[in-house]
N, C-alpha and C. Protein backbone atom coordinates (compact mmCIF):
# COMPACT_ATOMS: atom_id res chain seq x y z
N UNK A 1 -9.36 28.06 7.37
CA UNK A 1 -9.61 27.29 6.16
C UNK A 1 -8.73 26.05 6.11
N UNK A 2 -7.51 26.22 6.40
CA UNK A 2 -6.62 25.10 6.27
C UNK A 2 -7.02 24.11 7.33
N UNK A 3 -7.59 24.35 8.68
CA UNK A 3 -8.02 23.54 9.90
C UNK A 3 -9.09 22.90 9.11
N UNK A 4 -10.02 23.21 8.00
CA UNK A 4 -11.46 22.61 7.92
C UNK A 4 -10.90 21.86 6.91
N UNK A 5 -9.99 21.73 6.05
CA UNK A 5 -9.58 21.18 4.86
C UNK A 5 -8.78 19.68 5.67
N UNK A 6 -8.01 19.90 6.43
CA UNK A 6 -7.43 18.81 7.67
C UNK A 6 -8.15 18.42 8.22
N UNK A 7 -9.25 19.46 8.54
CA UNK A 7 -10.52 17.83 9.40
C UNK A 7 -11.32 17.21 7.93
N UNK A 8 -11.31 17.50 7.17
CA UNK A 8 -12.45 17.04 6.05
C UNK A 8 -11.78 16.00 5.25
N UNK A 9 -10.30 16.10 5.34
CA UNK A 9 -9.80 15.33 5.03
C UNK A 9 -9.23 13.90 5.65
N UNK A 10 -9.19 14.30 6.83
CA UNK A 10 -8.88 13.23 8.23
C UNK A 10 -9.79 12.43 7.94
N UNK A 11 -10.85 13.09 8.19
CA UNK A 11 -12.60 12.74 8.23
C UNK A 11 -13.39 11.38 6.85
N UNK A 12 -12.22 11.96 6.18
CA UNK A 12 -12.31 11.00 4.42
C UNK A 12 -11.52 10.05 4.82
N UNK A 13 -10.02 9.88 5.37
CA UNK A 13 -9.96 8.72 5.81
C UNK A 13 -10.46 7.66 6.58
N UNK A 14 -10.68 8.48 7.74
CA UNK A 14 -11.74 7.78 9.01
C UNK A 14 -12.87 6.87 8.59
N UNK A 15 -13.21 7.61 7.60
CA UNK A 15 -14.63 6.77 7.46
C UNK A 15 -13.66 5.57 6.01
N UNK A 16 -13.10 5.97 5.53
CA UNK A 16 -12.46 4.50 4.15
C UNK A 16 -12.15 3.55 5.56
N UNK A 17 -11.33 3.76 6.81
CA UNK A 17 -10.92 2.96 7.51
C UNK A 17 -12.21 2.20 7.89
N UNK A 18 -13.17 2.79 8.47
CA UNK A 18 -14.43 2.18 9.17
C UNK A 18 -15.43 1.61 8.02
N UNK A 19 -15.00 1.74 6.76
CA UNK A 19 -15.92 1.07 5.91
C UNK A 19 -14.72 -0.33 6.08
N UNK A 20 -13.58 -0.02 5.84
CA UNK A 20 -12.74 -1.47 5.77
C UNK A 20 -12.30 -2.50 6.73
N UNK A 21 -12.82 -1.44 8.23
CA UNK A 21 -12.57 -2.33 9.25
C UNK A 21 -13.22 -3.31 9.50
N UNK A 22 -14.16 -4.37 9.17
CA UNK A 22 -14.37 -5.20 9.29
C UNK A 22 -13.31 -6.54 8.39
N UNK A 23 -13.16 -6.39 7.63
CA UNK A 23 -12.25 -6.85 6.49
C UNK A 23 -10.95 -6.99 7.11
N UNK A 24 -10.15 -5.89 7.62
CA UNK A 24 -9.17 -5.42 8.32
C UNK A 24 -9.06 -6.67 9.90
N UNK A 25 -9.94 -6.39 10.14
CA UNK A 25 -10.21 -6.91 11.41
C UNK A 25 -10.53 -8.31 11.68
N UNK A 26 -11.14 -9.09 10.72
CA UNK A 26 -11.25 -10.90 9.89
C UNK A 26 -9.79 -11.05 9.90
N UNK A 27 -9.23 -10.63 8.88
CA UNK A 27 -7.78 -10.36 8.46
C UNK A 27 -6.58 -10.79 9.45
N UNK A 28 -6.77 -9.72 10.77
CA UNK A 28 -6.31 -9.70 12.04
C UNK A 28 -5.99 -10.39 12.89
N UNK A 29 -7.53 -11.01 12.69
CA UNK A 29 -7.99 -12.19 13.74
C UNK A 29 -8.01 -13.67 13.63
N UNK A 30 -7.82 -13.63 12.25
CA UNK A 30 -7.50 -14.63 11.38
C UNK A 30 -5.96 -15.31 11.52
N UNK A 31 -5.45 -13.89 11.65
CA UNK A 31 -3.79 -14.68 11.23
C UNK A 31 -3.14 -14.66 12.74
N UNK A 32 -3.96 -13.98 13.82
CA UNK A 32 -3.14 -14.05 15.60
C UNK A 32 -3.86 -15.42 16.13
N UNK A 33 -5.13 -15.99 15.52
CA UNK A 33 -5.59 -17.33 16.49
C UNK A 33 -4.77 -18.19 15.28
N UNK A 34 -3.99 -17.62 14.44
CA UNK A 34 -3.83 -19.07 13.67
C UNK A 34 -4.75 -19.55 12.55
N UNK A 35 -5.57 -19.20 12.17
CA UNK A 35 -6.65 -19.72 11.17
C UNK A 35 -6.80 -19.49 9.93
N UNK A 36 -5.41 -18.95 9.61
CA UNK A 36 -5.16 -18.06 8.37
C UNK A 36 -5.94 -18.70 7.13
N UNK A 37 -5.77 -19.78 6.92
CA UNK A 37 -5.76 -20.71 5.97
C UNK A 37 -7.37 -21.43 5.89
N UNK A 38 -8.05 -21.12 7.27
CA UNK A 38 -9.12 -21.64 7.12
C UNK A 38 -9.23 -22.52 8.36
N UNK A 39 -10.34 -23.16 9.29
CA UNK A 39 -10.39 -23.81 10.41
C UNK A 39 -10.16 -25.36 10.06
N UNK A 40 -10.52 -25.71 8.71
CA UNK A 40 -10.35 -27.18 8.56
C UNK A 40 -8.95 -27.41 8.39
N UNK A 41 -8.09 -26.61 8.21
CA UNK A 41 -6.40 -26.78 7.76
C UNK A 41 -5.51 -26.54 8.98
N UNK A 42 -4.43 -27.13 9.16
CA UNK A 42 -3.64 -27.63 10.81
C UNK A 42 -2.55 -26.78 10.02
N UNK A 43 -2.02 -26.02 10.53
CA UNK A 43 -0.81 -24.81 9.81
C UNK A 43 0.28 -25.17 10.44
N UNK A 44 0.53 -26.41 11.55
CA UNK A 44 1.47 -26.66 11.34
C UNK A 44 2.96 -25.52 12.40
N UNK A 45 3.28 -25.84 11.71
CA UNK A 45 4.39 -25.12 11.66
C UNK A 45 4.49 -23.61 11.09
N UNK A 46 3.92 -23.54 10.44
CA UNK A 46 3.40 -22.11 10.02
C UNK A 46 2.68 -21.00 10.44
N UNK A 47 2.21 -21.88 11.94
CA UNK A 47 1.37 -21.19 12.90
C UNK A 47 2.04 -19.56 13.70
N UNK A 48 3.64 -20.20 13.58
CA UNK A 48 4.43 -18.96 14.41
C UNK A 48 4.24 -17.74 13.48
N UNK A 49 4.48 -18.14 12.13
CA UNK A 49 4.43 -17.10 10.90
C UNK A 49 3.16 -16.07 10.85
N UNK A 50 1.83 -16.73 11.10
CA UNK A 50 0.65 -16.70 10.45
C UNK A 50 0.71 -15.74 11.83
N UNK A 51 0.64 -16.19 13.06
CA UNK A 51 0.88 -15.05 14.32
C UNK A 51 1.55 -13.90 13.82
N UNK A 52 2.61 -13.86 13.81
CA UNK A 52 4.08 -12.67 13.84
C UNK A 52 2.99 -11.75 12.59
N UNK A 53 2.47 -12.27 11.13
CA UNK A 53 1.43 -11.34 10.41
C UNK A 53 0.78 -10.76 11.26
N UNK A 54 0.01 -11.64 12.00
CA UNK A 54 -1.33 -10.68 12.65
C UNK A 54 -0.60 -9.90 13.58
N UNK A 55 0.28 -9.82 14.14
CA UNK A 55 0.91 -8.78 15.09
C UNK A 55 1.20 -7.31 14.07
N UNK A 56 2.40 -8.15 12.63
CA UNK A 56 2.49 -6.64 12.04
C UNK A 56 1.32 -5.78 11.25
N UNK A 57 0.12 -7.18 11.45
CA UNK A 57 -0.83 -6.10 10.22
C UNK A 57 -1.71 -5.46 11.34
N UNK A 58 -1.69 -6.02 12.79
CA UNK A 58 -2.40 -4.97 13.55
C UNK A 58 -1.57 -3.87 13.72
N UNK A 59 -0.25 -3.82 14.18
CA UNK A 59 0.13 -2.57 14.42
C UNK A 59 0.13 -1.33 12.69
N UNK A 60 0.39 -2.28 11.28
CA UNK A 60 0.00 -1.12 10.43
C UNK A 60 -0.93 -0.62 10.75
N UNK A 61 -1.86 -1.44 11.05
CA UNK A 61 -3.58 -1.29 10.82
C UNK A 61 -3.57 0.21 11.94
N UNK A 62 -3.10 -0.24 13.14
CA UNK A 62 -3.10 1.30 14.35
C UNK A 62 -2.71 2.01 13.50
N UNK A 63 -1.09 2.00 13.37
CA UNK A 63 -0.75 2.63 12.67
C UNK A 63 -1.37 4.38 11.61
N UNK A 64 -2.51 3.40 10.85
CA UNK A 64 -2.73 4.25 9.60
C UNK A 64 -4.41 4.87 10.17
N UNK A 65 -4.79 3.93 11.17
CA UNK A 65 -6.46 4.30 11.61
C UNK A 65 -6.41 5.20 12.41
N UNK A 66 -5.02 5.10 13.91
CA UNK A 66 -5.26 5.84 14.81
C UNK A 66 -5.14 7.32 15.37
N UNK A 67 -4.49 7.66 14.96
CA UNK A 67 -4.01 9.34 14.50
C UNK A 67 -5.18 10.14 13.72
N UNK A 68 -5.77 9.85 12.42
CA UNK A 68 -7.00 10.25 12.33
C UNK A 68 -8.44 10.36 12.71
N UNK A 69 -8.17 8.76 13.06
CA UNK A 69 -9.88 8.88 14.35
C UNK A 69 -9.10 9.81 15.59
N UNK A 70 -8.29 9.82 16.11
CA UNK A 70 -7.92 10.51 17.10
C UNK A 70 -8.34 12.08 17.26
N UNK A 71 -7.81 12.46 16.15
CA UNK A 71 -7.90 13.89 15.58
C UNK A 71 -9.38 14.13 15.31
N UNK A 72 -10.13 13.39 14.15
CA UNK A 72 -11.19 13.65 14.11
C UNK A 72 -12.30 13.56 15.40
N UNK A 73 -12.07 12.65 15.73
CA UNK A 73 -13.08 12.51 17.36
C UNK A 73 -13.00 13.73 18.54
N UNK A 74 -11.47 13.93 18.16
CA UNK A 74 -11.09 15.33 19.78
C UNK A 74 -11.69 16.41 18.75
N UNK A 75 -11.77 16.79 17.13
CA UNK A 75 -12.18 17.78 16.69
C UNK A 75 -13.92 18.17 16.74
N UNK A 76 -13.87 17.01 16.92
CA UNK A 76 -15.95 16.58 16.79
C UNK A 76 -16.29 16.77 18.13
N UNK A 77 -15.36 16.61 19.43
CA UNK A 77 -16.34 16.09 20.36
C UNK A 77 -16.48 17.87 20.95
N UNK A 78 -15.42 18.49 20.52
CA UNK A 78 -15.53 20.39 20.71
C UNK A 78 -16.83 21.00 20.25
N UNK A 79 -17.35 20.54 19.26
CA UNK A 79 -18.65 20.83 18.65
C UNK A 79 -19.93 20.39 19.67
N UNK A 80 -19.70 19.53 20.02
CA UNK A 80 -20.90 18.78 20.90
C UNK A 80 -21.18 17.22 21.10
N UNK A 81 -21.87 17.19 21.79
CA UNK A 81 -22.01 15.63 22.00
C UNK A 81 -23.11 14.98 20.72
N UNK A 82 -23.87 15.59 20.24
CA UNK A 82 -25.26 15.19 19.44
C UNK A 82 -23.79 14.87 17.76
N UNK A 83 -23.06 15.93 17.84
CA UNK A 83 -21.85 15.68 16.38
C UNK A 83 -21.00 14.44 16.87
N UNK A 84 -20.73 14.14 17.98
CA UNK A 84 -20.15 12.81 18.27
C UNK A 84 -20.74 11.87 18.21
N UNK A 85 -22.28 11.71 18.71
CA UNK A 85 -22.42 10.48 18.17
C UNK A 85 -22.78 10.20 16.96
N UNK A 86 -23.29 11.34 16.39
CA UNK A 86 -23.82 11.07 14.69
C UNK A 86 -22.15 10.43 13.96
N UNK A 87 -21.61 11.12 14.04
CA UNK A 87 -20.09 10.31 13.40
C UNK A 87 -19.72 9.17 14.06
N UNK A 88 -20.19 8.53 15.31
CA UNK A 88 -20.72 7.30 15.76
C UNK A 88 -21.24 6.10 15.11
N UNK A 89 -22.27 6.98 14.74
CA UNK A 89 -23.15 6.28 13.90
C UNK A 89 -22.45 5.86 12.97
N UNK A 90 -22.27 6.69 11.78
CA UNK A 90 -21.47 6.94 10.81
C UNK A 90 -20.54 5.91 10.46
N UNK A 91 -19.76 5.91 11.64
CA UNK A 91 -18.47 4.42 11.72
C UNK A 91 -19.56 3.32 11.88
N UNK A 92 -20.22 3.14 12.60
CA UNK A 92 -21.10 2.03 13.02
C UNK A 92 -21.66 1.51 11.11
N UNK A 93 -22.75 2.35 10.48
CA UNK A 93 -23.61 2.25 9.44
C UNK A 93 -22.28 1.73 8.42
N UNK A 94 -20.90 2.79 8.12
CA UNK A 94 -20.18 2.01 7.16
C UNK A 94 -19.82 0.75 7.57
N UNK A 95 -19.41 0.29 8.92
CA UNK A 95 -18.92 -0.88 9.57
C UNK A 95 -19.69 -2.35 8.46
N UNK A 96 -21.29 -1.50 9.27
CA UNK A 96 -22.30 -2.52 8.61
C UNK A 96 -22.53 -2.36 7.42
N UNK A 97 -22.50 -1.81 6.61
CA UNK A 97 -22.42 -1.30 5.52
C UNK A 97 -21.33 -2.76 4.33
N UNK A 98 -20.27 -2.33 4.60
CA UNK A 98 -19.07 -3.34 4.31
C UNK A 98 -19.24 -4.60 4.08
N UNK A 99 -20.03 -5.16 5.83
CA UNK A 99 -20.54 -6.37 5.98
C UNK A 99 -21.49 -6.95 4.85
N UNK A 100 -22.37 -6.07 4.83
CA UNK A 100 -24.07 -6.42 4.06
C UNK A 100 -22.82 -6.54 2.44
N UNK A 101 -22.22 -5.85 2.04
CA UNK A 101 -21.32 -5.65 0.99
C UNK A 101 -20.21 -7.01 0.77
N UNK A 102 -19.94 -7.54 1.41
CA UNK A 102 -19.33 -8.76 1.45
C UNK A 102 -20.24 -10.53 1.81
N UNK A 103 -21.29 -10.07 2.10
CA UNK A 103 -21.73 -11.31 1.79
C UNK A 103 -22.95 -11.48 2.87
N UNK A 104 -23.19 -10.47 3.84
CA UNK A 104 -24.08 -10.26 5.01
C UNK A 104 -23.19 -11.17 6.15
N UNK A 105 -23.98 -10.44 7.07
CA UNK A 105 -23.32 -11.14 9.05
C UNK A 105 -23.15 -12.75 8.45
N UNK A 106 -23.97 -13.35 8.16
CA UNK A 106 -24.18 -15.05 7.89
C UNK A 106 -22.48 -15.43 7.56
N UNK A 107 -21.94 -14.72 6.58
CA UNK A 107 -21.44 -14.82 5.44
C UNK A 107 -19.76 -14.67 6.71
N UNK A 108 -20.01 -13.23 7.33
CA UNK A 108 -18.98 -13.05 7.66
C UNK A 108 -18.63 -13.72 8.87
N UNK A 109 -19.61 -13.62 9.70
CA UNK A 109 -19.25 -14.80 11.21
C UNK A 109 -18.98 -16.11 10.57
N UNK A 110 -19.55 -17.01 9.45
CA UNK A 110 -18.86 -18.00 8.89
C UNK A 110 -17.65 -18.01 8.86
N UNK A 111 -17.10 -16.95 7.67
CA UNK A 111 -15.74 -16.48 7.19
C UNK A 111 -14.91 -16.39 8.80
N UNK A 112 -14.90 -15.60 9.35
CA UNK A 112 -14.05 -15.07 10.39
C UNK A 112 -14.21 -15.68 11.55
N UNK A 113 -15.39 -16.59 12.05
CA UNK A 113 -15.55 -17.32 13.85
C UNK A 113 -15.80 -18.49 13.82
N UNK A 114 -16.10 -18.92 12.35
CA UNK A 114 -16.77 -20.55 12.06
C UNK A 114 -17.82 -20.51 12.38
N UNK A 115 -18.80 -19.59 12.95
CA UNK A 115 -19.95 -19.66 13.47
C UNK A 115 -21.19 -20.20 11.98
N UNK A 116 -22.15 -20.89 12.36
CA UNK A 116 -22.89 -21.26 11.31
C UNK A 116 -24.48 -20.37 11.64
C-alpha cells in the first residue's frame, strides 16, 4: 500500500512537471542563449548574469523533475511496455496541452525561437 501511494504520488508530480515543462524549458533557454529580455534588446553586460540563471534554473529544474520521472518510469516500465508508452503519451498530450494553454505552437515558437 505504501509502494502504490509513492508511485501515485511521484506520478502527480511527473505529470505537474510535464504539464510545466514547456514554460520551464522557454525559461531555460531563454536565459543560457542570452535572450532573457527578448531578441530585440542587446543585454549587454548582463548577458553573463542572464547565463549563470539559466545554468541555476536548469539544474533546480533536474533537480525537482528527475528523481520522480526516474522512479516513476523504472516503476512503469516493470508492468510492461504498452504502460510505458501510454505514460509517454501522457507527458507528450500534457506537454501539448500547456502549449495550446499558453497561446498555441504560433504563440510559443514566437515567444521562445523568434520563429514567425
Amino acid at each position: 500500500m505504501k509502494s502504490k501511494i509513492s508511485y501515485w504520488l511521484n506520478l502527480l508530480w511527473s505529470c505537474i512537471v510535464a504539464f510545466t515543462f514547456p514554460i520551464c524549458f522557454g525559461l531555460i533557454y531563454l536565459n543560457l542563449t542570452g535572450y532573457a529580455k527578448g531578441y530585440s534588446y542587446n543585454l549587454g553586460g548582463e548577458k553573463d548574469i542572464s547565463v549563470l540563471l539559466g545554468v541555476i534554473e536548469l539544474i533546480i529544474w533536474l533537480v525537482f523533475a528527475l528523481p520522480s520521472n526516474l522512479y516513476v518510469f523504472s516503476k512503469t516500465k516493470k508492468n510492461g511496455r504498452k504502460y510505458l508508452y501510454m505514460l509517454i503519451a501522457l507527458y507528450v498530450i500534457l506537454a501539448v496541452g500547456c502549449i495550446f494553454l499558453t497561446g498555441g505552437f504560433a504563440a510559443y515558437t514566437k515567444g521562445v525561437f523568434n520563429i514567425e
